[in-house]
C-alpha atoms as a PDB file:
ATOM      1  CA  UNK A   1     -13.496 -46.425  -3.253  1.00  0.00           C
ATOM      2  CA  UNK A   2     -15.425 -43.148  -1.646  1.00  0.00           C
ATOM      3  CA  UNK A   3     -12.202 -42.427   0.312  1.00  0.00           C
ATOM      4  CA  UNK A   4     -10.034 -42.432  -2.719  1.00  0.00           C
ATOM      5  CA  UNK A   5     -12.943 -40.254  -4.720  1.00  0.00           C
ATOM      6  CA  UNK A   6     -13.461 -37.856  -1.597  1.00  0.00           C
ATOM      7  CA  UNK A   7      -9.198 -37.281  -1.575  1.00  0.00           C
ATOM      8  CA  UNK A   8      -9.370 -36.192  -5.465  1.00  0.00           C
ATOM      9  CA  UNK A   9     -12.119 -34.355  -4.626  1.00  0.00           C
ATOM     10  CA  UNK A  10     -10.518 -32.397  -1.364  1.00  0.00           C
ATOM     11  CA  UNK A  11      -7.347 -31.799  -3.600  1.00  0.00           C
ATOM     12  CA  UNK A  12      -8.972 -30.228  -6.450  1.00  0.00           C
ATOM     13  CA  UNK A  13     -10.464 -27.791  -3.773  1.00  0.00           C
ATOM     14  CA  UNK A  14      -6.756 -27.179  -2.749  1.00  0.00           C
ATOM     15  CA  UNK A  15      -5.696 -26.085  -6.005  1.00  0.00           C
ATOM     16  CA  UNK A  16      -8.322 -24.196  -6.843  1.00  0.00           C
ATOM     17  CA  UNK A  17      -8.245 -22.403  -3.234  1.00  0.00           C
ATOM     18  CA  UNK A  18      -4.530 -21.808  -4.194  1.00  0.00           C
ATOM     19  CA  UNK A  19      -4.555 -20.672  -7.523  1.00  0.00           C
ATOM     20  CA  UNK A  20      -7.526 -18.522  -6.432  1.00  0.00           C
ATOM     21  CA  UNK A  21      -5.532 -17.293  -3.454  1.00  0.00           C
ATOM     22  CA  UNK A  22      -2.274 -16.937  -5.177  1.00  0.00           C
ATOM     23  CA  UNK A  23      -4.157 -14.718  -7.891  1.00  0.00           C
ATOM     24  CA  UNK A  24      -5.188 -12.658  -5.078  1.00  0.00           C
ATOM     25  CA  UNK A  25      -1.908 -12.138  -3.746  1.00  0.00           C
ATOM     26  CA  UNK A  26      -0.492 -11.261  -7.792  1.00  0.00           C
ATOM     27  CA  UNK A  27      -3.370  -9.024  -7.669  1.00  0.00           C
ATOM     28  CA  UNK A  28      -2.504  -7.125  -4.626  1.00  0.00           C
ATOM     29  CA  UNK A  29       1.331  -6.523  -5.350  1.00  0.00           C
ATOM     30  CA  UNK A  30       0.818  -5.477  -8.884  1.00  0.00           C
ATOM     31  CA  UNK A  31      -1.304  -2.917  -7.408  1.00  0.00           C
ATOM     32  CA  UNK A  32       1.057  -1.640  -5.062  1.00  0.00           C
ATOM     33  CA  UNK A  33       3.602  -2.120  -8.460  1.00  0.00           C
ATOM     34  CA  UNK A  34       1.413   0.168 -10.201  1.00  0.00           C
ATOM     35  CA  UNK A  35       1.083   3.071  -8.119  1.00  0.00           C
ATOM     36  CA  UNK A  36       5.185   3.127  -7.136  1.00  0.00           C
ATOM     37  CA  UNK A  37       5.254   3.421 -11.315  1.00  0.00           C
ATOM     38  CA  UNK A  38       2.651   5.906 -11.571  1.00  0.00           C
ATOM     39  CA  UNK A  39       4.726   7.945  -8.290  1.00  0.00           C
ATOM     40  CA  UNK A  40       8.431   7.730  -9.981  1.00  0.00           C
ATOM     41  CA  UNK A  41       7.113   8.241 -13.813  1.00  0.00           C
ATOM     42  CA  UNK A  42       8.333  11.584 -15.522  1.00  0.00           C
ATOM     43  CA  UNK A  43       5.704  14.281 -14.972  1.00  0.00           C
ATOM     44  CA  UNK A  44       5.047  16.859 -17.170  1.00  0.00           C
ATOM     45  CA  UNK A  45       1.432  17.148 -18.549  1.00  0.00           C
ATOM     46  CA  UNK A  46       0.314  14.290 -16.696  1.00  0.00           C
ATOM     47  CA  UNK A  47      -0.492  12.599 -19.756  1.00  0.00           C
ATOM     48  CA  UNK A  48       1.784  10.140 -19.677  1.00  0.00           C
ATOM     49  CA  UNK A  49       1.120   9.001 -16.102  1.00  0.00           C
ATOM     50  CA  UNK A  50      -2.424   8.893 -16.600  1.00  0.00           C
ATOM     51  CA  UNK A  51      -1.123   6.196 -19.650  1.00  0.00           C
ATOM     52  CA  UNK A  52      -0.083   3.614 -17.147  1.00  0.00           C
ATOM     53  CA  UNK A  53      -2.484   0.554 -16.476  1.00  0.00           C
ATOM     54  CA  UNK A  54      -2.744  -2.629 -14.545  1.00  0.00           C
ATOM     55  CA  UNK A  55      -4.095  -5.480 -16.490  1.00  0.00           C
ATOM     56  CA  UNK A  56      -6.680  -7.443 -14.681  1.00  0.00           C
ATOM     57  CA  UNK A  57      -5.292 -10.992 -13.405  1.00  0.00           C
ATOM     58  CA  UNK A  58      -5.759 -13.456 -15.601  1.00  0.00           C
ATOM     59  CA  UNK A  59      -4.987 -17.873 -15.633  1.00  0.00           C
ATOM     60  CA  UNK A  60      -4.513 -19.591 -18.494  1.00  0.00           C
ATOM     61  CA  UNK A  61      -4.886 -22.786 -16.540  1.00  0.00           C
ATOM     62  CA  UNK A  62      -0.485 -22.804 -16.621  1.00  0.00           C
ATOM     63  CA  UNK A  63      -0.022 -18.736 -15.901  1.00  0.00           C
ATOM     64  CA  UNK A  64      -1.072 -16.293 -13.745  1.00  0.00           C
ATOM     65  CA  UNK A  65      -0.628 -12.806 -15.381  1.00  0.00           C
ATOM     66  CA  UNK A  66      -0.781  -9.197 -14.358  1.00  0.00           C
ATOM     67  CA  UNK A  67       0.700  -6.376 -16.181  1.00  0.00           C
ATOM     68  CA  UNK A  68       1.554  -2.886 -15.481  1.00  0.00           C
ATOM     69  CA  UNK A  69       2.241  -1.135 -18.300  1.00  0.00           C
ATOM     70  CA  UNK A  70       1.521   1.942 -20.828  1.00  0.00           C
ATOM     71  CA  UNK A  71       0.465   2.046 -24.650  1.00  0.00           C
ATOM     72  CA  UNK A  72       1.573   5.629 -24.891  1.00  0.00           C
ATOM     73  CA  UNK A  73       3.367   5.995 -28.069  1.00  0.00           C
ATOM     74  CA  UNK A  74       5.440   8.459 -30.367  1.00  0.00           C
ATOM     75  CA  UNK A  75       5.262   8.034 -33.727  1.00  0.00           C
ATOM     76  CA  UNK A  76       8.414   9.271 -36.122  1.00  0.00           C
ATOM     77  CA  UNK A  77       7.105  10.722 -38.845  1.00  0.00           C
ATOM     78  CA  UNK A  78      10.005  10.521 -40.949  1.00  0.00           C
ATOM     79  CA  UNK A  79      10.598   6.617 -40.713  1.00  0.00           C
ATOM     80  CA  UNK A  80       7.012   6.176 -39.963  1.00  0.00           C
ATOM     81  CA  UNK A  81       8.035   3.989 -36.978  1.00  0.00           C
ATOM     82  CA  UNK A  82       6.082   3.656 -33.744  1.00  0.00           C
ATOM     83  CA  UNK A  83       7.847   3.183 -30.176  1.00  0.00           C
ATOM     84  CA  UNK A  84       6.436   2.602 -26.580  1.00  0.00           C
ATOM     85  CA  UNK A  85       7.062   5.610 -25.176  1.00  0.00           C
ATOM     86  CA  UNK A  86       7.365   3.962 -21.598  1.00  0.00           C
ATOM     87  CA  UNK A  87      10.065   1.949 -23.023  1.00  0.00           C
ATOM     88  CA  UNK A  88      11.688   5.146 -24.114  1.00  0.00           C
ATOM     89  CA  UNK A  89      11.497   6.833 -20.976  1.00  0.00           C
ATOM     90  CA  UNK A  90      12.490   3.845 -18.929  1.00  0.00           C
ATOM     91  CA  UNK A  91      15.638   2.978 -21.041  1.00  0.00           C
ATOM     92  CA  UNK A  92      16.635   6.620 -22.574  1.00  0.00           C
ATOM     93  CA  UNK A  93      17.531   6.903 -26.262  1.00  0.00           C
ATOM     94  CA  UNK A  94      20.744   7.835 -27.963  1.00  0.00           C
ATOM     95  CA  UNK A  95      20.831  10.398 -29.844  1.00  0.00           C
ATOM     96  CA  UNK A  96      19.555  11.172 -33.246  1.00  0.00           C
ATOM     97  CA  UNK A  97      18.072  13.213 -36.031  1.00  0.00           C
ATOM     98  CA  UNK A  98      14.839  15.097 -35.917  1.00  0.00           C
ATOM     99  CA  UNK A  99      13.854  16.428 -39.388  1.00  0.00           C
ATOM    100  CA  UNK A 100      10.401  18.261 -40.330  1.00  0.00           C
ATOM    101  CA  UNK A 101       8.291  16.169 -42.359  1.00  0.00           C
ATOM    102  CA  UNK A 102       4.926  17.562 -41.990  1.00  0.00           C
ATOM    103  CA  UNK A 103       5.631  21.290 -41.541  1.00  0.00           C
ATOM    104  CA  UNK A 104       7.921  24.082 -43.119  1.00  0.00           C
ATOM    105  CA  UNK A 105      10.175  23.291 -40.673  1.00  0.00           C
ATOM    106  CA  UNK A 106      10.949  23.134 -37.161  1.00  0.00           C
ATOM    107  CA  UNK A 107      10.527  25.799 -33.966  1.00  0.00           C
ATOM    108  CA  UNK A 108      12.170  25.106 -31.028  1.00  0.00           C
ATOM    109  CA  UNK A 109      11.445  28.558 -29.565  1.00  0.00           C
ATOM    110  CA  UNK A 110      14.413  30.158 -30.177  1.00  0.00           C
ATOM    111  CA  UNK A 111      14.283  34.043 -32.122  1.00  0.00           C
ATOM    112  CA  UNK A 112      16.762  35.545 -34.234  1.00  0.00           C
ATOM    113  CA  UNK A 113      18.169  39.462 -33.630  1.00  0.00           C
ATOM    114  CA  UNK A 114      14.956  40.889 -35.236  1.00  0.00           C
ATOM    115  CA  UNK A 115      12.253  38.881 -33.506  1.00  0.00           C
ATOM    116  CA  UNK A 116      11.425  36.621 -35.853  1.00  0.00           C
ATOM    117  CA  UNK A 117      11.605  32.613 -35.171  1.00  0.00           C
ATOM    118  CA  UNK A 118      13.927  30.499 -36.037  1.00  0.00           C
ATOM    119  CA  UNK A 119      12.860  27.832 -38.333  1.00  0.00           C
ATOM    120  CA  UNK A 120      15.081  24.753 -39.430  1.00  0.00           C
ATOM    121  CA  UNK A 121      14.409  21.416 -41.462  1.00  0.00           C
ATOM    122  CA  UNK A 122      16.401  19.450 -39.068  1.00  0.00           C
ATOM    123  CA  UNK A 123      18.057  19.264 -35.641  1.00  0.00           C
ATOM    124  CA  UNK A 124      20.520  16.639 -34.076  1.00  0.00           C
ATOM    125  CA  UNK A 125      18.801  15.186 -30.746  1.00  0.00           C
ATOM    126  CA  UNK A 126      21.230  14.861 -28.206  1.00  0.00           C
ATOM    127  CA  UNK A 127      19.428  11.888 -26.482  1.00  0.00           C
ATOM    128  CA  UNK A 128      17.242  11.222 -23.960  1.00  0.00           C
ATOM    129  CA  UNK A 129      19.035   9.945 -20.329  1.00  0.00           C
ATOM    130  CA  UNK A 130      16.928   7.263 -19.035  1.00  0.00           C
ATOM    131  CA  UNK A 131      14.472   7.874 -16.427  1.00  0.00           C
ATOM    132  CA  UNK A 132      13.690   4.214 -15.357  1.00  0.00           C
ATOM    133  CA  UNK A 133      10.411   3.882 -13.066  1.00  0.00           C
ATOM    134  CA  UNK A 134       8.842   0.402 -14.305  1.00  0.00           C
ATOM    135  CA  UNK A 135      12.232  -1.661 -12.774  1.00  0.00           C
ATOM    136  CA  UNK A 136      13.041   0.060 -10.057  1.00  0.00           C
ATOM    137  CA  UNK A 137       8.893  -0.408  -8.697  1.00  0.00           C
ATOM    138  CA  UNK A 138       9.463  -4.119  -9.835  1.00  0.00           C
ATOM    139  CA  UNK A 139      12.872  -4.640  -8.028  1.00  0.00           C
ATOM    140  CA  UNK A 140      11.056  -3.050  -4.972  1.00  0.00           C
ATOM    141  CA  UNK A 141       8.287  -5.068  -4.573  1.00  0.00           C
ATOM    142  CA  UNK A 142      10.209  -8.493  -5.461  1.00  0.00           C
ATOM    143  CA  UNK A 143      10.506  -9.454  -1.241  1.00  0.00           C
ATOM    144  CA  UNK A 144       6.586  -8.440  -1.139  1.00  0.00           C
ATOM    145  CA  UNK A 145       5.525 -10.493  -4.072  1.00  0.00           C
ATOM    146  CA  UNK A 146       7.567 -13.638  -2.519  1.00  0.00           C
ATOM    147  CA  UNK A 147       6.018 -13.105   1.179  1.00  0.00           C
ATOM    148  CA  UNK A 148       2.396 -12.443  -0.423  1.00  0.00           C
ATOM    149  CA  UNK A 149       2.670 -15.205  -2.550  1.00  0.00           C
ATOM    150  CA  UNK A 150       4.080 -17.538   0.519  1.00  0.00           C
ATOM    151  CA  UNK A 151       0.975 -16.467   2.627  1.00  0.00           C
ATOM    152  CA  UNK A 152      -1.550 -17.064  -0.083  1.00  0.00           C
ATOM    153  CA  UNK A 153       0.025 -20.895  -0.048  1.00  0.00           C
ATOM    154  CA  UNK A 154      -0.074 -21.556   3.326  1.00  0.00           C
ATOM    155  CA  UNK A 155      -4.047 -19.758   3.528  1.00  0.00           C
ATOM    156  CA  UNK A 156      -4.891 -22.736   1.151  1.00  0.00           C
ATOM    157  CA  UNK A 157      -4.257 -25.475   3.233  1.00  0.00           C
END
């Protein structure tokens, strides 16, 4: 009866060596993940970059999560609708109608012959072409996370 105990025992330790392992090995390529997103993201105040976070591993005792992502938002003031603005940047947006809600109106820097600004209550967006730098840093890494994950296995044993 030991022997039988012992085995449960010895393959308890095996799973939780792997799963520990194999968290590891999530870990280390959603780091790598991270900082290809942070290196291809649109740059322009740095804000945005400086948006983009890796989640810390977590196991639910089924999953083993990490996320890189951003909660950067925009918020239209019009519609009073909120979007990810990583999700806007990765995917683009069509184009669409930007009217002043807050404000007299809108400036887009543009003067008229006598020096004065140009001010109007609404301009048609042409759209936003998609700058996609969360995919491309997945698709990347997809051979590493397979080999790291492979090696974390086979430390286990």
């Amino acid at each position: 009866m030991k022997s039988i105990a012992r085995l449960e025992v010895d393959l308890s330790n095996f799973g939780e060596k792997v799963i520990e392992n194999v968290k590891k090995a999530q870990r280390d390529t959603a780091e790598v993940i991270w900082q290809d997103v942070i290196a291809n993201a649109p740059y322009n105040t740095g804000n945005y970059v400086s948006s983009i976070e890796m989640s810390n591993t977590e196991y639910d005792g089924v999953t083993i999560k990490t996320s890189v992502y951003t909660d950067a938002t925009v918020t239209a003031k019009a519609s009073g609708n909120t979007y990810n603005l990583g999700r806007l940047l990765e995917e683009g947006t069509s184009p669409h109608e930007i009217r002043a809600v807050d404000a007299g109106g809108l400036f887009w820097g543009a003067y008229d012959d006598t020096g004065n600004p140009i001010i109007v209550k609404k301009v048609q967006h042409p759209g936003t072409i998609a700058q996609p730098h969360f995919l491309p840093a997945l698709n990347k890494n997809i051979a590493l996370y397979r080999d790291n994950i492979r090696k974390a296995v086979k430390e286990a044993k």
